[in-house]
Protein backbone atom coordinates (compact mmCIF):
# COMPACT_ATOMS: atom_id res chain seq x y z
CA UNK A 1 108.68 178.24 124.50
CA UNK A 2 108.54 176.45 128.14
CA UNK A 3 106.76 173.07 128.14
CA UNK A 4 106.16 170.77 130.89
CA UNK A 5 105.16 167.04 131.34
CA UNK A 6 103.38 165.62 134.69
CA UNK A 7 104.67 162.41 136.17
CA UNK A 8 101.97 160.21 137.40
CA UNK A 9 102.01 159.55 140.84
CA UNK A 10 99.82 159.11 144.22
CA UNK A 11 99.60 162.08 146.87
CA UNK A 12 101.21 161.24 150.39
CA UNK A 13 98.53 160.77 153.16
CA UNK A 14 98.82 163.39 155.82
CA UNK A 15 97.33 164.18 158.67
CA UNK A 16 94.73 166.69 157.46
CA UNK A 17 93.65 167.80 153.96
CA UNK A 18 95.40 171.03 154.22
CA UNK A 19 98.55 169.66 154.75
CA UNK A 20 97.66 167.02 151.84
CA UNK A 21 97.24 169.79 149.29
CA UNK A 22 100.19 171.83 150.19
CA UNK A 23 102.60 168.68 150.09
CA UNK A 24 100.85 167.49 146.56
CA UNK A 25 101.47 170.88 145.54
CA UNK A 26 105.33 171.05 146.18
CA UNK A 27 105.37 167.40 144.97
CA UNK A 28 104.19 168.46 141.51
CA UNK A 29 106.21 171.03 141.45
CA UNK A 30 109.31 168.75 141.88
CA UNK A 31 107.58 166.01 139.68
CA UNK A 32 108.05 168.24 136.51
CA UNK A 33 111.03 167.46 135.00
CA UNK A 34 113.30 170.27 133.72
CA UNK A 35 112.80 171.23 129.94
CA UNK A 36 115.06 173.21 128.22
CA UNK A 37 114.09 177.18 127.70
CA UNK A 38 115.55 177.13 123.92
CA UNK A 39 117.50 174.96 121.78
CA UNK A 40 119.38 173.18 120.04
CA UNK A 41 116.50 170.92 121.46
CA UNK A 42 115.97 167.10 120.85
CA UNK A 43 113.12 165.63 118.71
CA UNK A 44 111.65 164.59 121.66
CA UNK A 45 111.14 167.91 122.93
CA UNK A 46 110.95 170.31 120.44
CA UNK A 47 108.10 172.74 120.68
CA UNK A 48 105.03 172.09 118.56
CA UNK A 49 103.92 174.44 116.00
CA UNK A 50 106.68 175.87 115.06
CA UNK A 51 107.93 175.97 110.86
CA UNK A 52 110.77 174.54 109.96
CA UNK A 53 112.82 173.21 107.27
CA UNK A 54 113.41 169.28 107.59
CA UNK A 55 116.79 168.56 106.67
CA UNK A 56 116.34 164.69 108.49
CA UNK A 57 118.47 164.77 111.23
CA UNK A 58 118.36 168.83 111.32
CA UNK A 59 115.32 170.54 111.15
CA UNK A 60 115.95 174.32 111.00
CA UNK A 61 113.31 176.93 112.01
CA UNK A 62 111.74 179.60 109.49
CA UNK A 63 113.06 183.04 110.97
CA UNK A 64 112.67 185.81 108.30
CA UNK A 65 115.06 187.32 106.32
CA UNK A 66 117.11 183.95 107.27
CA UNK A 67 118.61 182.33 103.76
CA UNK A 68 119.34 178.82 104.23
CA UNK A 69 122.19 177.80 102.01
CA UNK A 70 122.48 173.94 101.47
CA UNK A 71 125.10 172.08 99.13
CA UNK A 72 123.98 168.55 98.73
CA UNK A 73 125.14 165.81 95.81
CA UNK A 74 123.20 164.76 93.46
CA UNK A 75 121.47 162.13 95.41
CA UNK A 76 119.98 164.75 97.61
CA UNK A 77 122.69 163.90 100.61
CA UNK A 78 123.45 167.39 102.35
CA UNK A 79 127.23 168.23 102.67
CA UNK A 80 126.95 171.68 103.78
CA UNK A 81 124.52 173.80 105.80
CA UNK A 82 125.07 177.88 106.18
CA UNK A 83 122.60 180.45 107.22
CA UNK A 84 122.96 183.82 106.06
CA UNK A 85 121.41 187.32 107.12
CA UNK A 86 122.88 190.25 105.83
CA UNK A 87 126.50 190.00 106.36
CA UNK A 88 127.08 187.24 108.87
CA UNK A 89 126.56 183.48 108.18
CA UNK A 90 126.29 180.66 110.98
CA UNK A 91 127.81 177.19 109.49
CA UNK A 92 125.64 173.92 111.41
CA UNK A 93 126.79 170.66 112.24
CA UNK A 94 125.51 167.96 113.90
CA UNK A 95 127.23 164.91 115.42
CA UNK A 96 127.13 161.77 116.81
CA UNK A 97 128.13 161.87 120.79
CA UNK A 98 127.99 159.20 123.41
CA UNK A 99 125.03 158.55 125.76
CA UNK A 100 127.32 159.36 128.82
CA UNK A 101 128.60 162.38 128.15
CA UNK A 102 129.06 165.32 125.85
CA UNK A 103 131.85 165.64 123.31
CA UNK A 104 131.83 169.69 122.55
CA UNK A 105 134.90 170.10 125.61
CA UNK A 106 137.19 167.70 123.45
CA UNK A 107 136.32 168.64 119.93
CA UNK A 108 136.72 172.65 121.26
CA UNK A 109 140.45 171.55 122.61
CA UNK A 110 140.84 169.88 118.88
CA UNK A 111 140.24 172.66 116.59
CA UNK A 112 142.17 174.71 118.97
CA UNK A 113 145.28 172.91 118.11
CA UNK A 114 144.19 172.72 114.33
CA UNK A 115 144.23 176.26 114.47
CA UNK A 116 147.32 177.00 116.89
CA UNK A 117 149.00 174.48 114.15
CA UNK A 118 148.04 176.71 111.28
CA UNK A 119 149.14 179.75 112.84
CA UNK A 120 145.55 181.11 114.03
CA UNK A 121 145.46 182.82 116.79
CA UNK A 122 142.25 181.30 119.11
CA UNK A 123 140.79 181.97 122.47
CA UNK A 124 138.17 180.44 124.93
CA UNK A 125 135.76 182.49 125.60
CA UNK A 126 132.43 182.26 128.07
CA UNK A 127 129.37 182.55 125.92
CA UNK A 128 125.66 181.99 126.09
CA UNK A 129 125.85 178.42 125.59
CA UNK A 130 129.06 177.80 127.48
CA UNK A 131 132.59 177.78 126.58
CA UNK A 132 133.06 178.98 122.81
CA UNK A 133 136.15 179.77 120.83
CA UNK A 134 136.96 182.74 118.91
CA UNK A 135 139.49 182.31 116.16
CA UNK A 136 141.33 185.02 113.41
CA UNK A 137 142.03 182.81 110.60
CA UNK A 138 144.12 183.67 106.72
CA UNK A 139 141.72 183.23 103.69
CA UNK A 140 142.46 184.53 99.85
CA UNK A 141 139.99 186.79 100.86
CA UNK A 142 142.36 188.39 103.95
CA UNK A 143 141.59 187.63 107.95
CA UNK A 144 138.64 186.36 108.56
CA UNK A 145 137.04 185.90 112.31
CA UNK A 146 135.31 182.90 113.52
CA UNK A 147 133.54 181.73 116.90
CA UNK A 148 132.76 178.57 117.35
CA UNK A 149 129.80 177.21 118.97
CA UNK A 150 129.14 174.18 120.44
CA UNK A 151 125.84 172.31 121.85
CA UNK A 152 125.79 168.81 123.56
CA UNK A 153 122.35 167.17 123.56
CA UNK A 154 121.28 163.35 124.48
CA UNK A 155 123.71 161.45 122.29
CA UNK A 156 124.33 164.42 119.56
CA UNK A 157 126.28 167.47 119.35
CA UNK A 158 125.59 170.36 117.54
CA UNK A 159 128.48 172.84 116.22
CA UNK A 160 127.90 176.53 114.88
CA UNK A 161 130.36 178.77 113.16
CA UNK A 162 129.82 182.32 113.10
CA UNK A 163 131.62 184.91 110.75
CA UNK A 164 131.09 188.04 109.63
CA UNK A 165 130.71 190.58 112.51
CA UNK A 166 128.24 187.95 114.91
CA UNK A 167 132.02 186.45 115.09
CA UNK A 168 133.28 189.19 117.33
CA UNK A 169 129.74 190.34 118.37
CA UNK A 170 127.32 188.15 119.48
CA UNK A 171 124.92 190.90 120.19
CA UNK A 172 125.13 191.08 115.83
CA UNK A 173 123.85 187.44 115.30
CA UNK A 174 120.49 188.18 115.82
CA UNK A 175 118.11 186.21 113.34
CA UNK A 176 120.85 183.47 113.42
CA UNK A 177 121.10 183.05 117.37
CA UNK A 178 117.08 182.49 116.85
CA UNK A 179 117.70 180.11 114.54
CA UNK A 180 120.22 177.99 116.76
CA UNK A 181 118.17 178.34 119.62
CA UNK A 182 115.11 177.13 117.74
CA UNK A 183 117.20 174.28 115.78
CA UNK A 184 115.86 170.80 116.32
CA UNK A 185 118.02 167.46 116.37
CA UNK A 186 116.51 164.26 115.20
CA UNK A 187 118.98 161.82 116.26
CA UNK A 188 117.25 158.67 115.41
CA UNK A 189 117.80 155.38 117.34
CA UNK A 190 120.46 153.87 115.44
CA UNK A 191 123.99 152.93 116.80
CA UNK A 192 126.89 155.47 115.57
CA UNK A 193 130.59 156.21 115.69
CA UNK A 194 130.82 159.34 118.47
CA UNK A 195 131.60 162.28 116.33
CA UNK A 196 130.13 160.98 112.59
CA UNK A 197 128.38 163.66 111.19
CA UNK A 198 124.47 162.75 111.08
CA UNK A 199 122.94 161.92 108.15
CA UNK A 200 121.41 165.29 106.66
CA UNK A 201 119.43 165.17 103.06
CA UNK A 202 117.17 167.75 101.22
CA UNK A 203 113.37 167.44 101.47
CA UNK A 204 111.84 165.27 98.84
CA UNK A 205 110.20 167.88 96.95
CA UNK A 206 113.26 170.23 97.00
CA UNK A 207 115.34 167.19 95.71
CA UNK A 208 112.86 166.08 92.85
CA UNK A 209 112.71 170.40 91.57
CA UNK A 210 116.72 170.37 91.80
CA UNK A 211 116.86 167.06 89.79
CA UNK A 212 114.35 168.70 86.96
CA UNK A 213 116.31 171.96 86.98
CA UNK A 214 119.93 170.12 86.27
CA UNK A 215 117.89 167.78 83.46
CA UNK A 216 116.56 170.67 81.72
CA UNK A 217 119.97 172.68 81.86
CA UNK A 218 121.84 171.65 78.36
CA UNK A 219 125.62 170.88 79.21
CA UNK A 220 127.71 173.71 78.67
CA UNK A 221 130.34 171.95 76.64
CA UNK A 222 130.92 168.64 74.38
CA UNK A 223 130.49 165.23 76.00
CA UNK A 224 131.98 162.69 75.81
CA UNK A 225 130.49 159.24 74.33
């Protein structure tokens, strides 16, 4: 999924057309501005023709046997976004982040700490997309391993959380590493506190079916009047 743009521009004259076309040729060359090979990409350049589910500010491509898990309130606001294949889910995020810089080196160092200060044991490790951080973590359920994955874009961040065995293995993520590398951020133009989580909400239609399946569920106890 490579995409270019040309930059207009006038050839250099040169001595003889030969020269000309050789020099336009390297000049084009130079004049196309580097696009990313895969994602997390931004809006503005996402590949076209792709499916995906709009979320607003994350739009998530269709990869089979992908299950796209999505707790929202009742107003159709998303809290929570987990994609699940098999055995091993990928938790997204998305963030605010300045224009200047990326945020993912100082909110890696933060959960370190949070996790160092809950008795985790975590590590840096060097992954496809950089630096990521592998963590063994307590639950009810027993130790649980995470890796953490993080993505800095033009003014956004995106964060991934692997468990199940992608979280030791990223050779197992498979169908979820496509569907981080084909995620798109919409970022939108308006001003926002670095690190505030971007607005996410459920399609319309999903949001109208989920508000006609709770009003035709009867309440499972008295109520109150």
């Amino acid at each position: 999924m490579i995409f270019s743009r040309k930059r207009a521009g006038a050839g250099r004259h040169t001595r003889d057309e030969r020269t000309t076309e050789v020099l336009d040729s390297r000049e084009l060359e130079e004049s196309i501005p580097a696009t990313p090979v895969r994602g997390p990409y931004d809006v503005s350049e996402a590949p076209v023709g792709v499916q995906r589910l709009d979320l607003g500010s994350l739009q998530i491509p269709a990869v089979p046997d992908v299950e796209v898990r999505v707790q929202a309130d009742p107003q159709g606001v998303v809290q929570q976004v987990v994609l699940v294949h098999g055995q091993n889910a990928l938790q997204l995020g998305v963030f605010a982040a300045p224009r200047s810089e990326g945020i993912w080196d100082e909110v890696r160092e933060e959960i370190r700490q949070s996790l160092f200060a809950e008795g985790a044991a975590a590590q840096e490790v060097q992954g496809e997309y950089g630096t990521e951080l592998h963590a063994r973590v307590r639950t009810p359920d027993g130790v649980t391993d995470l890796r953490f994955v993080g993505v800095d874009g033009p003014r956004w961040m995106v964060r991934g959380v692997y468990q199940g065995a992608a979280a030791t293995d990223p050779a197992a993520a498979g169908p979820l590493a496509q569907c981080l590398d084909g995620l798109v951020v919409d970022r939108g133009h308006e001003a926002k506190p670095v690190r505030e989580p971007l607005p996410l909400r459920l399609p319309r239609e999903v949001a109208e079916q989920a508000g006609a399946e709770d009003a035709a569920t009867p309440a499972s106890g008295p109520q109150e009047v």
